[in-house]
Protein backbone atom coordinates (compact mmCIF):
# COMPACT_ATOMS: atom_id res chain seq x y z
CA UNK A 1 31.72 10.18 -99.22
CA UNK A 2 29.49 9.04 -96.50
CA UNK A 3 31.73 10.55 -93.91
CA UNK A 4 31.41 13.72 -95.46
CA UNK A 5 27.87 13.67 -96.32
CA UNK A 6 27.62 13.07 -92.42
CA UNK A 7 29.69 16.68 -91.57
CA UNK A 8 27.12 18.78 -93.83
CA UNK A 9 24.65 17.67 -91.81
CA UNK A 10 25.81 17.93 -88.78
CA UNK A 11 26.84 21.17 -89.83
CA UNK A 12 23.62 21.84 -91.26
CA UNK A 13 22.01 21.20 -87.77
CA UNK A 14 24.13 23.22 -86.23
CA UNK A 15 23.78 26.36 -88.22
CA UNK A 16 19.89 25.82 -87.77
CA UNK A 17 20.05 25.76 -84.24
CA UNK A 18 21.93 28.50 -84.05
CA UNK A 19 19.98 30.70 -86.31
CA UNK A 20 17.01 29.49 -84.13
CA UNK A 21 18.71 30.87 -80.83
CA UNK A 22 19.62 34.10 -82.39
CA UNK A 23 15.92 34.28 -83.84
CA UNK A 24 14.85 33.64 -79.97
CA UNK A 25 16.65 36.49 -78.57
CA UNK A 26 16.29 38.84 -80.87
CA UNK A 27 12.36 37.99 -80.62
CA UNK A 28 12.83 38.34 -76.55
CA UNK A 29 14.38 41.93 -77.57
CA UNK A 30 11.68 43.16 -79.47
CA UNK A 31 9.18 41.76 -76.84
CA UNK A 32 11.24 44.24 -74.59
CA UNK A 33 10.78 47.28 -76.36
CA UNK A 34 8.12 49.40 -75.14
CA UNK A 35 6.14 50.98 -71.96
CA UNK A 36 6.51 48.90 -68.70
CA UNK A 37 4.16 50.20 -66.00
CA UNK A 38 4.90 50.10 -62.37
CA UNK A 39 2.23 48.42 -60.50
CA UNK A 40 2.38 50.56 -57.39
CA UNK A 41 2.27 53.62 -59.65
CA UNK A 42 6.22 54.58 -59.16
CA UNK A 43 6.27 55.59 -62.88
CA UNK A 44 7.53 54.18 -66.43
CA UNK A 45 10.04 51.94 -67.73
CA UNK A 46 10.64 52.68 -71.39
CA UNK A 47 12.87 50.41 -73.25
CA UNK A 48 14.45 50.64 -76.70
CA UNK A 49 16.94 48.46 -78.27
CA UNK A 50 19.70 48.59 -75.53
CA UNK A 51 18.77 52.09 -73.64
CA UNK A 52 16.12 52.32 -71.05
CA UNK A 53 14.74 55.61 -69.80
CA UNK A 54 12.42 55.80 -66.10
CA UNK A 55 9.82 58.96 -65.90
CA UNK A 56 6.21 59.48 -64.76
CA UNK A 57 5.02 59.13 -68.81
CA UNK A 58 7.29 56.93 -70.44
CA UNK A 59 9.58 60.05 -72.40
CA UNK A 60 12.15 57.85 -74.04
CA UNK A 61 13.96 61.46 -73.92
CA UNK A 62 14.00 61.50 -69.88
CA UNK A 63 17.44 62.20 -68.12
CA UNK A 64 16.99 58.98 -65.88
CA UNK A 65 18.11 56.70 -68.02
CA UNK A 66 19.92 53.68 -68.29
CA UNK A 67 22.04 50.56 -70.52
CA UNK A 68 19.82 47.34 -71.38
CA UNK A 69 21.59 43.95 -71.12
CA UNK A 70 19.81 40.62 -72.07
CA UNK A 71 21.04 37.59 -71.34
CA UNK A 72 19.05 34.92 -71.49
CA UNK A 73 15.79 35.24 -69.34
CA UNK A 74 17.94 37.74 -67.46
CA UNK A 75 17.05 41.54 -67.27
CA UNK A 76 19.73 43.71 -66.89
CA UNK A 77 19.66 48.01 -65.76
CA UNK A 78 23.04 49.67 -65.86
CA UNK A 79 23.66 52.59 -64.47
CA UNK A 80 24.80 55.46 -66.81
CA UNK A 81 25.87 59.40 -66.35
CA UNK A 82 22.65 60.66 -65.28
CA UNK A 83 20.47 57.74 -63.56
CA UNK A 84 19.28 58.76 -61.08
CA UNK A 85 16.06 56.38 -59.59
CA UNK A 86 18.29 53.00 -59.22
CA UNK A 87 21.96 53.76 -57.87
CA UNK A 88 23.02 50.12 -59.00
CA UNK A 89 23.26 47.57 -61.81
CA UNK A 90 19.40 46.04 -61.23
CA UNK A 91 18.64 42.28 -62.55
CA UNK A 92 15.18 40.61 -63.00
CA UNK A 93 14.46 37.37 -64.45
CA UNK A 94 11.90 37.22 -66.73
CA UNK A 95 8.92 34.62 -67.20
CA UNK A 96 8.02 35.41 -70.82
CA UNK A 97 4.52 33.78 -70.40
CA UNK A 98 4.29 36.06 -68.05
CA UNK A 99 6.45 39.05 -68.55
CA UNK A 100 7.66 40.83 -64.88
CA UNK A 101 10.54 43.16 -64.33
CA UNK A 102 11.01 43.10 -60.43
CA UNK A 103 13.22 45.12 -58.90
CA UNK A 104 14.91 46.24 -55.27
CA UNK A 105 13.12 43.04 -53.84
CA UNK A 106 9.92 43.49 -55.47
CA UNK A 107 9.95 47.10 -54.54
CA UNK A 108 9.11 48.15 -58.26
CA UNK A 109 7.22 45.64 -60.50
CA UNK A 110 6.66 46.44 -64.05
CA UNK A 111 4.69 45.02 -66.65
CA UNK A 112 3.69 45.77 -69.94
CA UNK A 113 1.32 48.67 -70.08
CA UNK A 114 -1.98 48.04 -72.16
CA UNK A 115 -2.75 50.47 -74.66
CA UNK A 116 -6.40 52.53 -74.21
CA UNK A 117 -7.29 54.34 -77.02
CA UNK A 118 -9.37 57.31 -76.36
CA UNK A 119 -12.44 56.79 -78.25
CA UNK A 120 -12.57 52.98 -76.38
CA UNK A 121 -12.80 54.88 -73.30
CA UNK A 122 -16.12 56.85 -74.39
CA UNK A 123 -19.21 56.17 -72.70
CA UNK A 124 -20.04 54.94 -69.16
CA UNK A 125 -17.87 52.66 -66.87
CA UNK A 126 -18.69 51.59 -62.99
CA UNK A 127 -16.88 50.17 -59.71
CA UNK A 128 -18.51 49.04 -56.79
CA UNK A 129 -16.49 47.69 -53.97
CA UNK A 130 -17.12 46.45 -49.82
CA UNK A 131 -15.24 46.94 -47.40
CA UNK A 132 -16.74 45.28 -43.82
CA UNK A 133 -20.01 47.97 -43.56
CA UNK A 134 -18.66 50.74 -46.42
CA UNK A 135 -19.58 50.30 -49.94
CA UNK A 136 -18.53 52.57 -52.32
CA UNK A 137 -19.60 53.26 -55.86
CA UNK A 138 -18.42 54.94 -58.91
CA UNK A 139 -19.49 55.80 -61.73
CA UNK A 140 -17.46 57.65 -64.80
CA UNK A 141 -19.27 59.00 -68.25
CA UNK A 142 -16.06 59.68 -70.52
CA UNK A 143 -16.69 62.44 -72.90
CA UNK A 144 -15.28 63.87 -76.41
CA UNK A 145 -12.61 61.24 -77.36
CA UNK A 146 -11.77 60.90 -73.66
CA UNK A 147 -11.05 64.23 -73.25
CA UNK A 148 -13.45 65.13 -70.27
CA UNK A 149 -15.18 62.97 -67.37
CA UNK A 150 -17.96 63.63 -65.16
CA UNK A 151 -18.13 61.50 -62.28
CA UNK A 152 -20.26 60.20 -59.79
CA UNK A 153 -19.88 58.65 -56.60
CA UNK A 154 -21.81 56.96 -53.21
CA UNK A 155 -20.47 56.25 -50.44
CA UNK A 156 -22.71 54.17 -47.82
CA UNK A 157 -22.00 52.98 -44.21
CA UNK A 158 -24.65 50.14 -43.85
CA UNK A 159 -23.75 50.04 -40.47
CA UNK A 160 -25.05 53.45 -39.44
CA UNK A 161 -27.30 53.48 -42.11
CA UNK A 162 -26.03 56.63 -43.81
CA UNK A 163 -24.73 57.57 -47.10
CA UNK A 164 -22.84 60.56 -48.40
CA UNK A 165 -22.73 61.20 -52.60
CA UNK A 166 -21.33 63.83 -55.22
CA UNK A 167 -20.58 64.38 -58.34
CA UNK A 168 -17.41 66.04 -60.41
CA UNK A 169 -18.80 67.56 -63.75
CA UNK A 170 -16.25 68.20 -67.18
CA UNK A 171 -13.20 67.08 -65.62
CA UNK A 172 -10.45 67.66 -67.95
CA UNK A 173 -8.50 64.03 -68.72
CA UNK A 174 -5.27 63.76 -71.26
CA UNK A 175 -3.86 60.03 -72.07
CA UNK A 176 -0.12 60.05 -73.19
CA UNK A 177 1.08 57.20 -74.93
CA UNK A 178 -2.10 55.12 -74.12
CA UNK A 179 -2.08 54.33 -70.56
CA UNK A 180 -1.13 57.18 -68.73
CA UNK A 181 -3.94 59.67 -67.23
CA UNK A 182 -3.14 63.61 -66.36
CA UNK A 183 -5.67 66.58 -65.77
CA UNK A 184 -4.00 69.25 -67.94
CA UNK A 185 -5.35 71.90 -65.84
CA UNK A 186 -3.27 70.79 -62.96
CA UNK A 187 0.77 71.35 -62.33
CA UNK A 188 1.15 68.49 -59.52
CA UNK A 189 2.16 65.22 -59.99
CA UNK A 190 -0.75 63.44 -59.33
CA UNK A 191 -1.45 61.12 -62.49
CA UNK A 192 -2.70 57.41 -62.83
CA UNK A 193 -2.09 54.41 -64.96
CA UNK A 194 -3.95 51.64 -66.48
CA UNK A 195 -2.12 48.73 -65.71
CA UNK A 196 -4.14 45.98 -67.24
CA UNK A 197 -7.27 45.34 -69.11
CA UNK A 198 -9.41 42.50 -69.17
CA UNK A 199 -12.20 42.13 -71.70
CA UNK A 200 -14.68 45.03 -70.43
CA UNK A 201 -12.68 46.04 -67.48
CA UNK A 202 -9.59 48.25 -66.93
CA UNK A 203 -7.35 48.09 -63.84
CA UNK A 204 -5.65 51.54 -62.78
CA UNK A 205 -3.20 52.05 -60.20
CA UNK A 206 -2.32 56.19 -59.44
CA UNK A 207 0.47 57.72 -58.47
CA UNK A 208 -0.07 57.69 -54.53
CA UNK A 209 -0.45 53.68 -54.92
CA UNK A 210 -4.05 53.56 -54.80
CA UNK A 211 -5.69 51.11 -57.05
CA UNK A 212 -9.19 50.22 -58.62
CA UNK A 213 -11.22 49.20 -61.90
CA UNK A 214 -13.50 50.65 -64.27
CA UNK A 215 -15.99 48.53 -65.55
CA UNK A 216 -17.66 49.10 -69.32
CA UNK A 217 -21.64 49.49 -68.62
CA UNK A 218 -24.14 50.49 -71.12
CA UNK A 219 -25.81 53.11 -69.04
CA UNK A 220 -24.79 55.31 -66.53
CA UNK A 221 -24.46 53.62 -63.25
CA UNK A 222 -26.89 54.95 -60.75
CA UNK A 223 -27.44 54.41 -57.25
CA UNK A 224 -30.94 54.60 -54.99
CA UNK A 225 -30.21 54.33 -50.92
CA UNK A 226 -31.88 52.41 -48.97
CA UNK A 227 -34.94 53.71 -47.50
CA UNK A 228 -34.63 55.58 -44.38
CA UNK A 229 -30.87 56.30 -44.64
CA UNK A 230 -29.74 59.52 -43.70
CA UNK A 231 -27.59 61.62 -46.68
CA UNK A 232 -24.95 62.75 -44.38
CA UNK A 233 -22.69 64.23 -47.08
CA UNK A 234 -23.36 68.28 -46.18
CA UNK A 235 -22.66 67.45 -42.34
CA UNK A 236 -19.38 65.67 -43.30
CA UNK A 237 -18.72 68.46 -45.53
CA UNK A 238 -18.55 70.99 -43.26
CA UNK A 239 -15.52 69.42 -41.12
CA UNK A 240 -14.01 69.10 -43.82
């Protein structure tokens, strides 16, 4: 009797932990599915279930696509009839605290893309960066659930103390599936991407690699020169 009551629960155990694995990667699965953004602005991982497609703005429906293995913390792209951007079986390990699909020696990175909804992105956002004498400054006023920008921008050059500035006004803007930026109004490829958002501030990459952040303010940023710096921007403008 004892010997037997012994087997159920080993048995027991066993079909516990075994539930709890299968729980684990099916969990890891789900965790998959979705929009992974290349940082360098390359494009779009979509994943669903065990299909994968790569485009510019995540179309599951893209002809690039490819078969999704999971093993373990192991990521797995296999080629299929029409892929087209990898031209071999790709593998990435994953950190789940931490979730990374690297590729071709780090040559595409994705993570999850953050969702922006449009009427988050309303009202007035800044950047400010140095680099050695430059420092540049932006400011963005998004407009009608994100459908239109105007924006504003300084550039100063402390070292010859000059400064050039202008300003874009109704810029069209679309967002498709939450993180991915287009002017409608234009036919070239030129989008960006937010690739991660931290409390009030929103990291964008675009599709030439270029990279910033947007900053939430309450007003609209504005800028005074210093006093006695030349505005050089209509001289500059005319060689250009």
């Amino acid at each position: 009797m004892r010997e037997r009551l012994t087997v159920l629960v080993l048995a027991c155990m066993t079909l516990i932990a075994v539930s709890h694995n299968v729980f684990a990667e099916s969990q890891k699965e789900r965790n998959l599915n979705g929009f992974w953004v290349e940082t360098s602005g390359r494009g779009v991982l979509a994943i669903d279930g065990d299909m994968a497609t790569f485009s510019t703005t995540g179309d599951l429906k893209a002809d690039d696509r490819y078969q999704v293995e999971l093993n373990g913390n192991e990521f797995t792209l296999l080629r299929s009839k029409n892929s087209s951007t990898f031209n071999k079986a790709m593998t990435a390990t994953i950190d789940w605290n931490e979730p990374v699909l690297s590729f071709n020696n780090n040559r595409y990175r994705f993570i999850p893309a953050p969702e922006i909804k449009a009427a988050e992105l309303d009202g007035y956002w800044a950047e400010e960066t140095k680099k050695g004498n430059t420092l540049e400054i932006r400011a963005m006023q998004y407009k009608n659930q994100a459908s239109r920008y105007d924006f504003y921008w300084w550039k100063v050059n402390t070292g010859y103390a000059s400064y050039q500035h202008g300003v874009d006004k109704d810029v069209p803007l679309n967002i498709v599936n939450g993180f991915v930026f287009t002017n409608p109004n234009l036919s070239d490829a030129y989008r960006h991407y937010a690739i991660k958002r931290e409390g009030d501030t929103i990291y964008y990459v675009n599709s030439n690699g270029a990279r910033w952040s947007e900053t939430k303010t309450k007003t609209l940023r504005e800028y005074q020169p210093p006093k006695g710096f030349r505005d050089m921007t209509g001289v500059v403008n005319q060689y250009q």
